[in-house]
Protein backbone atom coordinates (compact mmCIF):
# COMPACT_ATOMS: atom_id res chain seq x y z
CA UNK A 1 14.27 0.68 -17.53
CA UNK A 2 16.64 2.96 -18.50
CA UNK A 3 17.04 6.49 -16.87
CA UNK A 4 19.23 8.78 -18.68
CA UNK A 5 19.85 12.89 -18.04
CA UNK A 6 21.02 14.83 -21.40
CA UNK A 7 22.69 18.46 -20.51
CA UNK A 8 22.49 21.36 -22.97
CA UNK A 9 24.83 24.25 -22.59
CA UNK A 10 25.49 27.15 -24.84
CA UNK A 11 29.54 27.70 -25.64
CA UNK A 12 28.50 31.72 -25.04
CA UNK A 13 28.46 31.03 -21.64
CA UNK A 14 31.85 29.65 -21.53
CA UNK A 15 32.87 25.79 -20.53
CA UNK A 16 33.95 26.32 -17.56
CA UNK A 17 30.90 27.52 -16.00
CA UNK A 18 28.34 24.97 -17.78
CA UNK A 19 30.53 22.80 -16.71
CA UNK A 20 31.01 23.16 -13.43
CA UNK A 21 26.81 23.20 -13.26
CA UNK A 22 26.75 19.65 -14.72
CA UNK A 23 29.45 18.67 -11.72
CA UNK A 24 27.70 19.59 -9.42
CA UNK A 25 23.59 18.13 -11.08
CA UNK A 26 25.71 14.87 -12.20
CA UNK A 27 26.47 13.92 -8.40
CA UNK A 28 23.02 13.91 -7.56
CA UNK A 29 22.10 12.04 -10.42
CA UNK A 30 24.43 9.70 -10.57
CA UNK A 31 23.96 8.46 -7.56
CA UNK A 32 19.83 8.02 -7.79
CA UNK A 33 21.11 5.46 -10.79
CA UNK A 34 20.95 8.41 -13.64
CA UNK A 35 23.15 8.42 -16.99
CA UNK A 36 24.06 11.51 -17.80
CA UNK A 37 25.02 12.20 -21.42
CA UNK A 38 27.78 13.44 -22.99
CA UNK A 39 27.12 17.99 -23.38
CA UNK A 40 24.97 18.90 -25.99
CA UNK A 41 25.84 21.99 -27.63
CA UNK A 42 24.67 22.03 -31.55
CA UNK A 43 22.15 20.67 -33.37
CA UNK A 44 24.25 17.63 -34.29
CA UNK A 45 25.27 16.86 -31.41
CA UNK A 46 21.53 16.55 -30.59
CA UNK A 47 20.44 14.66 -32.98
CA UNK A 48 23.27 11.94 -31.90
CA UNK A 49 22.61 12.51 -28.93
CA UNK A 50 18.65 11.67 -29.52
CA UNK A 51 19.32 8.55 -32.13
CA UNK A 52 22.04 6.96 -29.36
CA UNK A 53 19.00 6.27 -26.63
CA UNK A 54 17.09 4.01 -28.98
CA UNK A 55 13.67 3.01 -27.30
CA UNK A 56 15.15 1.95 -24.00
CA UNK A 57 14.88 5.58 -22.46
CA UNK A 58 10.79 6.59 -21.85
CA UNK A 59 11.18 10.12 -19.68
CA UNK A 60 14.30 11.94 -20.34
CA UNK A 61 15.76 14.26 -17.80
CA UNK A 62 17.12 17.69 -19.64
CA UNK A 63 19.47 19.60 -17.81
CA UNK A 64 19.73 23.26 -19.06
CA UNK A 65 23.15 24.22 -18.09
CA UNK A 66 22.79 27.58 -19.59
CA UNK A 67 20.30 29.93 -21.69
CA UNK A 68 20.22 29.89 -25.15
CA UNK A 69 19.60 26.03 -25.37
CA UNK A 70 16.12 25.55 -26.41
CA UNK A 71 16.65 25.08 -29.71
CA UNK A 72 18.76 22.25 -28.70
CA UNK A 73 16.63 20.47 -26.43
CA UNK A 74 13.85 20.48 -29.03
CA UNK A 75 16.27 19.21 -32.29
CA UNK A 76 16.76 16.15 -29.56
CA UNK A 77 12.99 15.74 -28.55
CA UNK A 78 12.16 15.80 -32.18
CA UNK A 79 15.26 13.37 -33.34
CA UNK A 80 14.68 10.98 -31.19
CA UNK A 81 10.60 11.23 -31.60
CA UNK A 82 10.24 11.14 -27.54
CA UNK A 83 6.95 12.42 -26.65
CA UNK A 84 7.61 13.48 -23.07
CA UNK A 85 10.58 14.93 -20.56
CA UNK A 86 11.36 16.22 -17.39
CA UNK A 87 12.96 19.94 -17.36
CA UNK A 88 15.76 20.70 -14.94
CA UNK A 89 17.09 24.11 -14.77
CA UNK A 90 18.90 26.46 -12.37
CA UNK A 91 18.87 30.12 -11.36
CA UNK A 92 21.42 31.15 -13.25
CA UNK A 93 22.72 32.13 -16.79
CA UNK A 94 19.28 32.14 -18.00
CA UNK A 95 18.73 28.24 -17.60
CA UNK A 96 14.90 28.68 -16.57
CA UNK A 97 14.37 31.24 -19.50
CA UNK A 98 15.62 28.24 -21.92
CA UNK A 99 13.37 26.05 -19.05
CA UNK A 100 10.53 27.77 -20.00
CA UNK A 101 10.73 28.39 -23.31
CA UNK A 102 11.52 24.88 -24.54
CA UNK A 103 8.10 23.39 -22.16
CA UNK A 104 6.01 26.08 -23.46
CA UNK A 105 7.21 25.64 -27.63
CA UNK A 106 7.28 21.51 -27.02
CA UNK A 107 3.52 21.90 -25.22
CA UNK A 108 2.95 23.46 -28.50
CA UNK A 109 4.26 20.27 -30.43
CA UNK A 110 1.90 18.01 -28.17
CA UNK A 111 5.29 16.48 -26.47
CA UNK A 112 4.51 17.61 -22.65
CA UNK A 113 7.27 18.55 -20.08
CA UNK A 114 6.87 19.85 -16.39
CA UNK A 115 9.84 22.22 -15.14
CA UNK A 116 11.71 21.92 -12.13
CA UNK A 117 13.79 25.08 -10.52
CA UNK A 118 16.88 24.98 -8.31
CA UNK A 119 19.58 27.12 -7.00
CA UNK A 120 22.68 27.09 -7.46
CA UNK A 121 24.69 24.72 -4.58
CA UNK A 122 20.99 23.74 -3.59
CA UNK A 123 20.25 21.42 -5.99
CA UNK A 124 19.71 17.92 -4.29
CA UNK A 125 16.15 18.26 -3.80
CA UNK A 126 14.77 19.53 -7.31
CA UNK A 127 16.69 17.10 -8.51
CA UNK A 128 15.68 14.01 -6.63
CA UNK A 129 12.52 14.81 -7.42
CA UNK A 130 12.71 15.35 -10.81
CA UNK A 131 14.29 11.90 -11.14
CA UNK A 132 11.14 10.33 -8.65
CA UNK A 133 9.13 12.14 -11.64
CA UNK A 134 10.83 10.76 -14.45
CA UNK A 135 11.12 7.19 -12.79
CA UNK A 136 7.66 6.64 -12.37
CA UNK A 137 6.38 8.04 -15.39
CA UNK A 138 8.91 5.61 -17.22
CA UNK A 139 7.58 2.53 -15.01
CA UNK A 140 4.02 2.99 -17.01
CA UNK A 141 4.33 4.20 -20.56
CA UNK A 142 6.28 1.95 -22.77
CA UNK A 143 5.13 -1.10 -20.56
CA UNK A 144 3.98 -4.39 -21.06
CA UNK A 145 1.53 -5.52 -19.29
CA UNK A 146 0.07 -8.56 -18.64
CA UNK A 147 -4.12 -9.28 -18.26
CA UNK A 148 -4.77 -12.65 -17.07
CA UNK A 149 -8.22 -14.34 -17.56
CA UNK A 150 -8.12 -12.21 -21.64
CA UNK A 151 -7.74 -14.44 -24.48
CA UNK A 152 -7.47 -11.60 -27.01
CA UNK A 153 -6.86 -7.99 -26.59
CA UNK A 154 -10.18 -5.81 -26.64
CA UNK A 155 -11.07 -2.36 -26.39
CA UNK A 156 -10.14 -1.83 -22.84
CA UNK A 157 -6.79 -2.79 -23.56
CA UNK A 158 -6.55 -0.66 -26.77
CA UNK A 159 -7.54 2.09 -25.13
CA UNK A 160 -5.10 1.76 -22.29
CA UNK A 161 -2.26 1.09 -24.96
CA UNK A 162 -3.29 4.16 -26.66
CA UNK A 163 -3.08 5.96 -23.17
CA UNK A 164 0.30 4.68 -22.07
CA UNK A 165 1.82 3.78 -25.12
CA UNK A 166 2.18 0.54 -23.91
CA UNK A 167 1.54 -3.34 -25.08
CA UNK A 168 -1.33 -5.26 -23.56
CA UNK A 169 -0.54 -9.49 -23.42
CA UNK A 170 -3.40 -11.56 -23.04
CA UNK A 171 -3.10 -14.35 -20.99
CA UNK A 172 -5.50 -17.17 -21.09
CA UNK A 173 -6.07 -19.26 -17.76
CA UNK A 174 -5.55 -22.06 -19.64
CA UNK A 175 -2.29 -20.61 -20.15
CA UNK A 176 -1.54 -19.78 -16.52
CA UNK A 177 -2.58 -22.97 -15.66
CA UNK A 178 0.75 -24.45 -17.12
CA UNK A 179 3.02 -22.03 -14.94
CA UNK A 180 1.06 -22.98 -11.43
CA UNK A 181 1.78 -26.80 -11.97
CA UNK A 182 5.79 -25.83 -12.65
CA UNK A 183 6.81 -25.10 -9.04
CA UNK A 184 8.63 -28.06 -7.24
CA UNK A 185 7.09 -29.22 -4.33
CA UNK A 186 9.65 -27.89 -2.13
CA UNK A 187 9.35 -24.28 -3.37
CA UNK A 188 5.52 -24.45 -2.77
CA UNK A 189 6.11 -25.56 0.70
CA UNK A 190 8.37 -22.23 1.49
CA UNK A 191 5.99 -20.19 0.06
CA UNK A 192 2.82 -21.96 2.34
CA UNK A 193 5.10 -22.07 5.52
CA UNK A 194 5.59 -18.31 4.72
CA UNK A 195 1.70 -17.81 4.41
CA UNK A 196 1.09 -19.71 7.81
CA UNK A 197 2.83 -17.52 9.62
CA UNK A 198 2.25 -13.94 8.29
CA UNK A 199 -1.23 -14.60 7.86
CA UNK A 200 -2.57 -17.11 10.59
CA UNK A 201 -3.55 -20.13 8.52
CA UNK A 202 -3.17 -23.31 9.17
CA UNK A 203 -1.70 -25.47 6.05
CA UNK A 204 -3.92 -26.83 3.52
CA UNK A 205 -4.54 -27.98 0.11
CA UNK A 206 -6.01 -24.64 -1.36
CA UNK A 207 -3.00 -22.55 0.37
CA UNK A 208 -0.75 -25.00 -1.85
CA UNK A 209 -2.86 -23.82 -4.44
CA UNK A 210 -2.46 -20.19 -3.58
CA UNK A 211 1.29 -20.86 -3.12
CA UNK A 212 1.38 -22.40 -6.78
CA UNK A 213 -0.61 -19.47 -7.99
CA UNK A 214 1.84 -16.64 -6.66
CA UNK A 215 4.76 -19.18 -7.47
CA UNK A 216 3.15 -19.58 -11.45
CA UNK A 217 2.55 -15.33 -11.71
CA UNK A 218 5.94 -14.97 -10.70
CA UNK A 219 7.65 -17.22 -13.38
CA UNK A 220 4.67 -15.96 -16.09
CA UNK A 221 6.01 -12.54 -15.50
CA UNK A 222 9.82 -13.28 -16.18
CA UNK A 223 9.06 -15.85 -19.02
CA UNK A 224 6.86 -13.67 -20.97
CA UNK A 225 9.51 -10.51 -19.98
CA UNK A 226 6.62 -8.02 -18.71
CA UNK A 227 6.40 -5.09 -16.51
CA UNK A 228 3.27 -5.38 -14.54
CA UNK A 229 0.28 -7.79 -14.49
CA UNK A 230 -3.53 -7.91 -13.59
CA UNK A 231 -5.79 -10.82 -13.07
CA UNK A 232 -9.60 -10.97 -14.01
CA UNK A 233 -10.59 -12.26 -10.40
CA UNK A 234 -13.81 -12.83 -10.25
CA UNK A 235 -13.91 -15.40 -13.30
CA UNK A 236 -10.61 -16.90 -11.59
CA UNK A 237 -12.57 -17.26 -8.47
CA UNK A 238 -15.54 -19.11 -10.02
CA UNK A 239 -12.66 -21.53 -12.08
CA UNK A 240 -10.51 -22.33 -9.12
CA UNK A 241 -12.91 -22.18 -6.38
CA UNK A 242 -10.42 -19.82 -4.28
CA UNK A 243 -8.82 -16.14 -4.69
CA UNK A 244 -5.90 -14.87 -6.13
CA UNK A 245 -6.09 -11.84 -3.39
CA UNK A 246 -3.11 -13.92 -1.56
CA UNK A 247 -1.04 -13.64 -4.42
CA UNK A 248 -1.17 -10.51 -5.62
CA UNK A 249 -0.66 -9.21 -2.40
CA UNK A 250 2.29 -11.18 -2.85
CA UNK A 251 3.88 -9.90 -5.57
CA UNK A 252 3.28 -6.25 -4.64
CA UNK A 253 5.17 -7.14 -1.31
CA UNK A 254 7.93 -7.88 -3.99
CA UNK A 255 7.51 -4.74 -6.46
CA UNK A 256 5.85 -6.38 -9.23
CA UNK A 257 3.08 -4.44 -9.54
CA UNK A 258 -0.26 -6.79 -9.77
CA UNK A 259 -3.41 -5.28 -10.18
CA UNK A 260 -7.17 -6.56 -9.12
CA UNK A 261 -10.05 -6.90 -12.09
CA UNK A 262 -8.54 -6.27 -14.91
CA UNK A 263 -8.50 -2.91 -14.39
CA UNK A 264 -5.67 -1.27 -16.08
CA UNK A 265 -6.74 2.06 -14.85
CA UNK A 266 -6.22 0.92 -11.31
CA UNK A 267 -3.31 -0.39 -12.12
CA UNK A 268 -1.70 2.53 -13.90
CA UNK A 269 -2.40 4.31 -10.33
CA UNK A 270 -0.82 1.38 -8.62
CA UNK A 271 2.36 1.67 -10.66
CA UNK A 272 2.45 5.22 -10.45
CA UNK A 273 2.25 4.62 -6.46
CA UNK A 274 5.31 2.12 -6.23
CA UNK A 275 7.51 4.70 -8.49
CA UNK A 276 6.62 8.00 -6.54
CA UNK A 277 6.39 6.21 -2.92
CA UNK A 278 8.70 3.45 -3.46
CA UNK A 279 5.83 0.70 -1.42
CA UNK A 280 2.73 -0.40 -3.16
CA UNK A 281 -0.64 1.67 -3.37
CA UNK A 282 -3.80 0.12 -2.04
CA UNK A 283 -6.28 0.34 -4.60
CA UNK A 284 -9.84 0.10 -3.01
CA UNK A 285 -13.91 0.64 -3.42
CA UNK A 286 -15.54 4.05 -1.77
CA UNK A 287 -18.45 1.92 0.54
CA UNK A 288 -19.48 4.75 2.21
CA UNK A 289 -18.98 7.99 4.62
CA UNK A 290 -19.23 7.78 8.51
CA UNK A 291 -18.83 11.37 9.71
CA UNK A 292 -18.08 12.99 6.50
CA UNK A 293 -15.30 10.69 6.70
CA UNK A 294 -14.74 8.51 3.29
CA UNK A 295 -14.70 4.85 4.09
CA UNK A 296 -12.54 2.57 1.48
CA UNK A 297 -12.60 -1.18 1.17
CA UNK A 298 -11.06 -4.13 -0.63
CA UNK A 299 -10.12 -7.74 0.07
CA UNK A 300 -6.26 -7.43 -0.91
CA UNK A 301 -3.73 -5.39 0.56
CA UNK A 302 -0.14 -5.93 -0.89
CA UNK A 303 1.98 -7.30 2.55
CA UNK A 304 4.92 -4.61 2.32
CA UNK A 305 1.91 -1.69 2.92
CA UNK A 306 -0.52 -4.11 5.38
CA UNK A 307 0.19 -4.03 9.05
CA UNK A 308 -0.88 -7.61 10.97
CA UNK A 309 -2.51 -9.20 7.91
CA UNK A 310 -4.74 -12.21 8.30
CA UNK A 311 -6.53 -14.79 5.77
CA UNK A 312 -10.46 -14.31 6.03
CA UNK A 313 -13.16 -15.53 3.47
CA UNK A 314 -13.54 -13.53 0.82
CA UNK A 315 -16.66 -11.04 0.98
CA UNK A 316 -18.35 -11.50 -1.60
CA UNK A 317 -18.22 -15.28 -2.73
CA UNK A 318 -16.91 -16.59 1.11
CA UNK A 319 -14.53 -18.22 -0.66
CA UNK A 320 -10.82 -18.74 0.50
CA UNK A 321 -9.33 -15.95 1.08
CA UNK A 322 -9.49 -12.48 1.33
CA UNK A 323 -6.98 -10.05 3.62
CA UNK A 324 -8.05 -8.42 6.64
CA UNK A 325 -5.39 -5.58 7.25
CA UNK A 326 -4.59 -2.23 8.90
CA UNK A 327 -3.07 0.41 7.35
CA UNK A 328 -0.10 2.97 8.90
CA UNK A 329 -1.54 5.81 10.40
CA UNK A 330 -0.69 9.26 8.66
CA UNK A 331 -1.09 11.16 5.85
CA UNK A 332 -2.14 9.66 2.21
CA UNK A 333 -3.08 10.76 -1.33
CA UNK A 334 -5.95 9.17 -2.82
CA UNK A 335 -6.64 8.52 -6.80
CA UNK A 336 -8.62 7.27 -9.21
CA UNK A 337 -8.40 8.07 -13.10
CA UNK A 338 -11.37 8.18 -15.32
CA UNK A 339 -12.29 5.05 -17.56
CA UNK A 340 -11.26 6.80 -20.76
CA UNK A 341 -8.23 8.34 -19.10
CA UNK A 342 -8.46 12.04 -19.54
CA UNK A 343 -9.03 13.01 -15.82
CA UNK A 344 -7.20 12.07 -12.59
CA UNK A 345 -8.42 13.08 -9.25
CA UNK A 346 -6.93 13.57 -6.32
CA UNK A 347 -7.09 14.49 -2.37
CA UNK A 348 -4.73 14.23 0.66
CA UNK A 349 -6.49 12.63 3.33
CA UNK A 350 -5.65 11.20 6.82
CA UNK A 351 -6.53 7.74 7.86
CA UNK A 352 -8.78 7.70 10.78
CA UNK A 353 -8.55 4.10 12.01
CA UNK A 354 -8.69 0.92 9.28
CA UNK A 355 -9.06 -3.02 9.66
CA UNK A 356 -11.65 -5.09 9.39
CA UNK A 357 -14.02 -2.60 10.43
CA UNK A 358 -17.21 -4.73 9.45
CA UNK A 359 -18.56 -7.69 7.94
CA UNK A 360 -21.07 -6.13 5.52
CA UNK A 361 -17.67 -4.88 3.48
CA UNK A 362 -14.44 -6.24 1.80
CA UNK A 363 -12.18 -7.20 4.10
CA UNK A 364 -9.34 -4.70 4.61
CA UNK A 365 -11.32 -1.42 5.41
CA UNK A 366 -10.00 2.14 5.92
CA UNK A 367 -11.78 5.54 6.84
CA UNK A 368 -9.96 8.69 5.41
CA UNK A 369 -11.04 11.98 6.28
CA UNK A 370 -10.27 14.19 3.31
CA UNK A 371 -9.36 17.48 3.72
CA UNK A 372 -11.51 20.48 1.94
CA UNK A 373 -13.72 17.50 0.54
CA UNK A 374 -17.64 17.30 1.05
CA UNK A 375 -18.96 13.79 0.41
CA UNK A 376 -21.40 15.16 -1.95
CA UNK A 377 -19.09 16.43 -4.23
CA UNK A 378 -16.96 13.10 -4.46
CA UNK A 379 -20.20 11.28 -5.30
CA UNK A 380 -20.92 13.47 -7.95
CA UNK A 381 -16.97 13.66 -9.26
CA UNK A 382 -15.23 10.74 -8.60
CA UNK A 383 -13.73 9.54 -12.31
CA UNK A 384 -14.20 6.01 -11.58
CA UNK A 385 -15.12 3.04 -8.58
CA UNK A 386 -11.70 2.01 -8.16
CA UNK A 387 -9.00 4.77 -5.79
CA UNK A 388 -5.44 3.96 -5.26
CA UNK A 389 -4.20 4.77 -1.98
CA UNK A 390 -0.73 6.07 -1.72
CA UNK A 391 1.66 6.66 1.13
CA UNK A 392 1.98 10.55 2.12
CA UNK A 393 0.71 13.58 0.47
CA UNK A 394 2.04 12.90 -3.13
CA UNK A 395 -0.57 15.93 -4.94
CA UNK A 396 1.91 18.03 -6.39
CA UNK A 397 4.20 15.00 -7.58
CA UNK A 398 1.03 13.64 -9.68
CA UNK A 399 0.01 17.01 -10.83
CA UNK A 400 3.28 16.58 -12.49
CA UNK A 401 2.69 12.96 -13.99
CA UNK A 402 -0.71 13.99 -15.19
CA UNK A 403 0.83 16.75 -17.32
CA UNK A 404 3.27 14.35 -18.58
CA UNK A 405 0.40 12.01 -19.32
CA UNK A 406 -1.76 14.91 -20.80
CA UNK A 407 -4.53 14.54 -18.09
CA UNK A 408 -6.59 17.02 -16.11
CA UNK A 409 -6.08 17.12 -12.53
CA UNK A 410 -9.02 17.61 -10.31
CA UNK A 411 -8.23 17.97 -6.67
CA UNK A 412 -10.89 17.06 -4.22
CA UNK A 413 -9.44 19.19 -1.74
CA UNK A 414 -9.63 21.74 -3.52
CA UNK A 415 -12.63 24.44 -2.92
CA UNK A 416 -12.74 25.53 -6.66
């Protein structure tokens, strides 16, 4: 994935200001792994600048140097056909006029853009964030993901191709199958020795399995060159006899982001968590309130986010083997985003206490209390079963992505 800033400047303003702005932005973003682009400053240029990023680049970063450049920006949006962009402008020379004037005519054009504002001198932080933005945005649309457990691709994954203008590759089990047997011996005993110890169980024939299954995703995920991939577990589970909750909790420990269920809506929430947070999101079931307090459950947890993880049947089935797991006291953000993806919703909330709370639930449990929220209204609101759970209070960062995604926001927190 490919991150690239593209500065506009107006010669009006004179070189040597514009571009002592850019020396100062290009520090910054050069050193969160940014590209920054030659100045643009005609239409040409533009357009060269627009047909030189090809399809690598998904969320550009435009830096408006000076006013007078919204022309510009928009000859390169249009050029290079790229439907969405992160604005970064100053306080200074009219850079947020030309901010605001290119979001509001490319809104227009159905290509959306959210705007960031710095200061001159005091631009570290807009920036950072605008490149946390741009980077996670990117880490979704133009993906390819991978749905084990689909021989075809159906509506679902049309729809979610449609949504992220991304590429949906069915995997058959028969298919996966192939990559679990391809591990040497040796490797799958690293991987089990690994499993003994972080989660408490003793050695056996179906963690070799497990092993070979997280071993198997792993290679399926270079070999076949995608970005992300989600299992159909329950199927799996009734094939196999045991759960791939061990491996994907895996693979999220290593930042391939693995979803549960086939659900690509989860997992676009999940990948939107590892870009903005930088650790995997949990992505869970509401199973209840105790004291207006929402109680979340699931039988994964990916290992980088779970605190003293254990191996314990599986809830619903009792096969082997869910994750029992506590999560870091603090602050989250929870999220879920409707089945036909037009709405996310959102809500900080602080974790109350979390584990394996009880047996009449999926294993890794958590009770959030969300601020502002009544339980009523989340019952009657919620877009969809599934919630990711992301580290800190992450609102306004995906009140950004869902403009860039063209989605409503709706804030459970919120009174309105």
């Amino acid at each position: 994935m490919r991150l690239v800033a593209v500065p506009f400047a107006s010669r009006i303003h004179g070189e040597e200001y514009y571009r002592s702005v850019l020396e100062e932005l290009s520090g910054v973003l050069r050193g969160l792994g940014v590209e920054v682009l030659p100045v643009v400053t005609d239409v040409d240029e533009a357009r060269r600048a627009a047909e030189s990023l090809g399809r690598g680049v998904r969320v550009p970063i435009l830096l408006m140097l000076t006013g007078g450049t919204s022309r510009l920006a928009r000859r390169f949006m249009a050029s290079g056909d790229i439907k969405r962009a992160v604005v970064l402008a100053h306080d200074e020379h009219n850079s947020l006029a030309s901010a605001i004037s290119v979001r509001a005519r490319l809104d227009i054009e159905g290509r959306p853009t959210t705007v960031y504002l710095c200061r001159r001198g005091v631009c570290g932080d807009a920036a950072r964030d605008a490149v946390r933005i741009a980077r996670a945005v990117s880490m979704l649309v133009g993906s390819r993901v991978g749905v084990v457990g689909r021989e075809e691709r159906d509506d679902e994954a049309m729809e979610f191709e449609m949504f992220a203008d991304a590429e949906v590759v069915p995997v058959g089990f028969d298919e996966l199958e192939g990559y679990t047997k391809a591990p040497s011996s040796d490797e799958v005993s690293r991987v089990v020795d690994e499993l003994s110890t972080v989660l408490g169980v003793d050695r056996s024939p179906v963690l070799e399995e497990i092993a070979r299954l997280y071993l198997g995703l792993r290679r399926l995920v270079k070999d076949r060159a995608l970005d992300h991939v989600t299992i159909d577990c329950f199927p799996y589970i009734l094939r196999k006899g045991y759960t791939p909750c061990i491996a994907l909790a895996m693979l999220n420990r290593d930042g391939i982001v693995a979803g549960c269920e086939a659900d690509l809506q989860a997992l676009s929430l999940m990948v939107l968590a590892r870009g903005l947070t930088g650790v995997s999101g949990w992505i869970a079931n509401p199973s209840g309130f105790e004291d207006d307090a929402l109680v979340l459950a699931h039988c994964t947890a990916a290992l980088d986010v779970a605190s003293a993880p254990r191996a314990v049947p599986h809830f619903e089935t009792g096969r082997p083997y869910g994750i029992a797991a506590r999560l870091s006291a603090g602050v989250y953000t929870v999220a879920s985003l409707s089945y036909d993806y037009t709405v996310m919703a959102v809500a900080r909330a602080r974790l109350v206490r979390s584990g394996m709370l009880s047996e009449n639930r999926c294993r890794t449990q958590a009770v959030l209390r969300i601020e502002g929220a009544e339980p009523a209204r989340l019952l009657d609101e919620a877009p969809a079963n599934h919630h990711v759970v992301m580290r800190g209070d992450v609102r306004e960062q995906l009140r950004r992505v869902a403009r860039l995604l063209s989605l409503e926001l709706l804030d459970y927190s919120s009174s309105e």
